[in-house]
C-alpha atoms as a PDB file:
ATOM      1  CA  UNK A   1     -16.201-208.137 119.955  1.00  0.00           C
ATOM      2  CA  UNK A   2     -18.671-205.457 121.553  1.00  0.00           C
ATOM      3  CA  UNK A   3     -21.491-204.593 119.507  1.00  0.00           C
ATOM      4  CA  UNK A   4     -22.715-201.414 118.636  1.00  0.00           C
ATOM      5  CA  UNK A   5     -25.822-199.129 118.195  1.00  0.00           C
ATOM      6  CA  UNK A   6     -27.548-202.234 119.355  1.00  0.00           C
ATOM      7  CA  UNK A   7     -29.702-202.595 122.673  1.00  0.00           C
ATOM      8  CA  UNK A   8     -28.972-206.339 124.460  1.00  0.00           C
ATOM      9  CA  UNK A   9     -31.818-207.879 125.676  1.00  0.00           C
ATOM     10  CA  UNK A  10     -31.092-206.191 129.671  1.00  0.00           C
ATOM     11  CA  UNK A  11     -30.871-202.483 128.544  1.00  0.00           C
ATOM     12  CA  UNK A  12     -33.523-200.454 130.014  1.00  0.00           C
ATOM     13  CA  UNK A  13     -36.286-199.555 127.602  1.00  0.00           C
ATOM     14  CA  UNK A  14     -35.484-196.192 126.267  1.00  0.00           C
ATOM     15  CA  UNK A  15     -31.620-196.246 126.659  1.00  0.00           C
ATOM     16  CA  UNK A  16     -28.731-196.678 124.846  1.00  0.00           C
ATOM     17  CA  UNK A  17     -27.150-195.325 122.050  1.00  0.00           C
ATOM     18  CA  UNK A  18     -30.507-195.107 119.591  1.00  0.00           C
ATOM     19  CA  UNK A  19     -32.818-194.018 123.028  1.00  0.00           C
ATOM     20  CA  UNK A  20     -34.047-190.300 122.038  1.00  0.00           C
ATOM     21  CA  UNK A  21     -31.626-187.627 123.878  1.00  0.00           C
ATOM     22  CA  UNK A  22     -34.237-185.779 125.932  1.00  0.00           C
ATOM     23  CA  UNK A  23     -35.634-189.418 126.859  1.00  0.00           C
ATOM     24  CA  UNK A  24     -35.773-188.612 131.158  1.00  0.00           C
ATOM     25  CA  UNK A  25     -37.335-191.273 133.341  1.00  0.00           C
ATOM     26  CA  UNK A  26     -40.221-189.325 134.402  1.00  0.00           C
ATOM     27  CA  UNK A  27     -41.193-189.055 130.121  1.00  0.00           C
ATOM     28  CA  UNK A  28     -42.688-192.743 130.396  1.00  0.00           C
ATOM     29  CA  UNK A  29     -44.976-192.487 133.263  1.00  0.00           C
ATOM     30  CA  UNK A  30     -46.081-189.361 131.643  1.00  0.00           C
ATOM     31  CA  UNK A  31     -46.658-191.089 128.048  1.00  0.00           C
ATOM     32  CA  UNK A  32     -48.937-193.780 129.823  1.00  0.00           C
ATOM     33  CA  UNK A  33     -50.500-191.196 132.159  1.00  0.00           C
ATOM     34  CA  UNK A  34     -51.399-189.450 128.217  1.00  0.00           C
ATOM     35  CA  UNK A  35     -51.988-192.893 126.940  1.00  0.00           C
ATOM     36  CA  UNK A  36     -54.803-193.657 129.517  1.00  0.00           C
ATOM     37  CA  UNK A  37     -56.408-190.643 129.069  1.00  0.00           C
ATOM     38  CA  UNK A  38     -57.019-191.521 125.500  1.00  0.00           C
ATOM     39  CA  UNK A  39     -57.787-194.858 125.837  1.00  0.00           C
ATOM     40  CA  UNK A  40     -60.678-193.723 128.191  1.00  0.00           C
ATOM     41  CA  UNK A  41     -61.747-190.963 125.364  1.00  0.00           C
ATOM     42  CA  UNK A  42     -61.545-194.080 123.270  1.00  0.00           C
ATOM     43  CA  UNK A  43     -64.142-195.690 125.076  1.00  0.00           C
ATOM     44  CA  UNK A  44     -66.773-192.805 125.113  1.00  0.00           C
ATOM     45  CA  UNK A  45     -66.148-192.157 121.448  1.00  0.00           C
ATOM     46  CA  UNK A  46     -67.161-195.807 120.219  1.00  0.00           C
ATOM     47  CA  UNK A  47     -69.972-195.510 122.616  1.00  0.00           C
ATOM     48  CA  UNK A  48     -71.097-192.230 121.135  1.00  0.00           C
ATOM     49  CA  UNK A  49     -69.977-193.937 117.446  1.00  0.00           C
ATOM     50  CA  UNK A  50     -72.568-196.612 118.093  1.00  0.00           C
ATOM     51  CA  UNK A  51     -75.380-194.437 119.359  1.00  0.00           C
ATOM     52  CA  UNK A  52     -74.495-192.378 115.889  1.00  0.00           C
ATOM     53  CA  UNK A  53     -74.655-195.703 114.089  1.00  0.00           C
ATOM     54  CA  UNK A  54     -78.498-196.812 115.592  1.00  0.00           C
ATOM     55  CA  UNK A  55     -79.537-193.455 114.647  1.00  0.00           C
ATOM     56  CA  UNK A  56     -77.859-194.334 111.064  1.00  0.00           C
ATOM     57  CA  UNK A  57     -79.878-197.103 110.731  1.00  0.00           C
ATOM     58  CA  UNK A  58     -83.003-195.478 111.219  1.00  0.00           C
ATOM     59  CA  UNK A  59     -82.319-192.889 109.059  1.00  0.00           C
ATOM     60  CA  UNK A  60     -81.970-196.098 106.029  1.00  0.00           C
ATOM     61  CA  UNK A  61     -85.154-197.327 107.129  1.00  0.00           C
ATOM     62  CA  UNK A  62     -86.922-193.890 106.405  1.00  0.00           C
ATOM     63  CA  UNK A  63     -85.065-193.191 102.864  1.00  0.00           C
ATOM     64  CA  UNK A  64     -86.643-193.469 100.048  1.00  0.00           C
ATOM     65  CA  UNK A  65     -83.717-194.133  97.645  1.00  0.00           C
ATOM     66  CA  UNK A  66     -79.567-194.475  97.557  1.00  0.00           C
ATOM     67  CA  UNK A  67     -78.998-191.076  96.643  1.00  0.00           C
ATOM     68  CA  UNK A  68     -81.154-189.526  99.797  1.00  0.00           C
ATOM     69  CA  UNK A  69     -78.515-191.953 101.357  1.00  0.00           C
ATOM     70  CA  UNK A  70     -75.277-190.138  99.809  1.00  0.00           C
ATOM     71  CA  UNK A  71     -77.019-186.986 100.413  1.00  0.00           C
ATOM     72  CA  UNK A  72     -73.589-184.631  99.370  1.00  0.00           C
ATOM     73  CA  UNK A  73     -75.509-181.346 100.512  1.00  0.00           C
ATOM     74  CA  UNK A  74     -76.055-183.324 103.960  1.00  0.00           C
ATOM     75  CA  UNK A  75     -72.253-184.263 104.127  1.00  0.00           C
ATOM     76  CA  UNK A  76     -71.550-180.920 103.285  1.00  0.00           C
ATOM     77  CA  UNK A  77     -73.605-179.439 105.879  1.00  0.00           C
ATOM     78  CA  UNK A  78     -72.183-182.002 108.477  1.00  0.00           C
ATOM     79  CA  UNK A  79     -68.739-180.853 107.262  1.00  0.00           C
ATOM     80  CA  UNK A  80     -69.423-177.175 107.673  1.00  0.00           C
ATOM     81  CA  UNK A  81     -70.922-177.749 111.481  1.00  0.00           C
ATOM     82  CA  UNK A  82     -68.305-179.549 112.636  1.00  0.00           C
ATOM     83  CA  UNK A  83     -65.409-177.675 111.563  1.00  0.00           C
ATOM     84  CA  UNK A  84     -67.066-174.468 113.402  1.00  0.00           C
ATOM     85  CA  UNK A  85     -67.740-176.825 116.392  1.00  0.00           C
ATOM     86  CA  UNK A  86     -63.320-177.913 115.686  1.00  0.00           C
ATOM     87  CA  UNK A  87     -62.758-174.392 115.898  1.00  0.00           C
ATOM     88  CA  UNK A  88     -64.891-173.261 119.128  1.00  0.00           C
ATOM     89  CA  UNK A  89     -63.269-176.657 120.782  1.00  0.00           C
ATOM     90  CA  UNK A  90     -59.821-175.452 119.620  1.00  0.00           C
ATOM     91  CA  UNK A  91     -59.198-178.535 117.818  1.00  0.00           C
ATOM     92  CA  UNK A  92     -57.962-178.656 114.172  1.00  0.00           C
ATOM     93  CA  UNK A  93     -60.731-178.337 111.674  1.00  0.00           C
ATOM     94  CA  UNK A  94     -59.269-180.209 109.236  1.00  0.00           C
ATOM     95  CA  UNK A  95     -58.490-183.107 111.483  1.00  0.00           C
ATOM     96  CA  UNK A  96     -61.860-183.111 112.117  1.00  0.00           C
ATOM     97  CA  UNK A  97     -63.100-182.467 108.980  1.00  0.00           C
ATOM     98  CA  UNK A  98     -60.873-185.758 107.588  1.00  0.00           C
ATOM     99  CA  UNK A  99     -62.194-187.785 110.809  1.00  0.00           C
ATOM    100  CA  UNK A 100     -65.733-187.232 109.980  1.00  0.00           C
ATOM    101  CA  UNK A 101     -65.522-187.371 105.722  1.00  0.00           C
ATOM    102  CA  UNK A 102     -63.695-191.305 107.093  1.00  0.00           C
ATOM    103  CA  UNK A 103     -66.760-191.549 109.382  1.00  0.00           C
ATOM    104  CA  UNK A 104     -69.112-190.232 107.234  1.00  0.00           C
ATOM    105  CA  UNK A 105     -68.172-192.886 104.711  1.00  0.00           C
ATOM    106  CA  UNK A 106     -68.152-195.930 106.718  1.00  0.00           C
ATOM    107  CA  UNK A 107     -71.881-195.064 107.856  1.00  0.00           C
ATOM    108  CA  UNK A 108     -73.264-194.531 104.416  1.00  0.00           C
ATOM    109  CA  UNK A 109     -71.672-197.467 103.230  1.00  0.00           C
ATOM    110  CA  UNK A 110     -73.568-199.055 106.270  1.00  0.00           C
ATOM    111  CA  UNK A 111     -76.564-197.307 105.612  1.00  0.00           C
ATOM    112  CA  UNK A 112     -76.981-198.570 101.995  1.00  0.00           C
ATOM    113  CA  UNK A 113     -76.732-201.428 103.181  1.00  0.00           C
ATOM    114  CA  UNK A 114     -79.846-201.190 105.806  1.00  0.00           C
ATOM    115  CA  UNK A 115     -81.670-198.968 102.899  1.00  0.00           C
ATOM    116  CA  UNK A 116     -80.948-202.095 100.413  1.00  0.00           C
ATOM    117  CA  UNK A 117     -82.635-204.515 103.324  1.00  0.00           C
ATOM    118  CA  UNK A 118     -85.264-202.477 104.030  1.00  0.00           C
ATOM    119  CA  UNK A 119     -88.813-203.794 103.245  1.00  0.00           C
ATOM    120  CA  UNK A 120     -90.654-201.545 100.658  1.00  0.00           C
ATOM    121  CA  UNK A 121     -94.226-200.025 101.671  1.00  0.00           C
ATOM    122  CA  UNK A 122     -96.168-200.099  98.953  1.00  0.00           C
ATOM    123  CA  UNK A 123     -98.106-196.728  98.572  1.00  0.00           C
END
């Protein structure tokens, strides 16, 4: 009994009856082509990520307390900047925006942390 709707295991990737109908052979060397590309953007953003996060950490060091860590106007003047920096890129300002509130996030959880650490001068 034949089986259908089903790929066997010597079907070519991206054929048969559930393979998408504008699927054309040159569409996967294209994909990875698109796929390398971002894994090399990949690559300079955690590089620029962890330059961001050293100067994080400095900023914890120089704080005087958790709430000049939060800093909402500072988020909010982050936010502001980058969407006009989105929108002179021509990339989505909200997609940016919701990257960097994520990012934004993660470091001041981080930088609590190093504020929490930090030795206290005593003035």
């Amino acid at each position: 009994m034949a089986t259908v709707g089903r790929m066997t295991s010597d079907a070519e990737p991206g054929s048969g009856p559930d393979a998408a109908p504008d699927a054309a052979p040159g569409r996967e060397q294209a994909l990875a082509e698109v796929r390398a590309g971002i894994d090399r953007l990949d690559r300079d953003l955690v590089a620029l990520i962890a330059q961001r996060e050293q100067l994080v950490r400095r900023a914890g060091l120089l704080k005087q307390d958790a709430g000049a860590v939060r800093a909402p106007a500072r988020v909010e003047q982050v936010i502001d900047r980058v969407r006009a920096l989105a929108e002179e890129a021509a990339a989505s300002p909200d997609v940016v925006e919701r990257t960097y509130r994520a990012m934004i996030a993660a470091f001041v959880d981080l930088e609590l942390g190093v504020h929490a650490a930090a030795p206290r001068r005593q003035d």
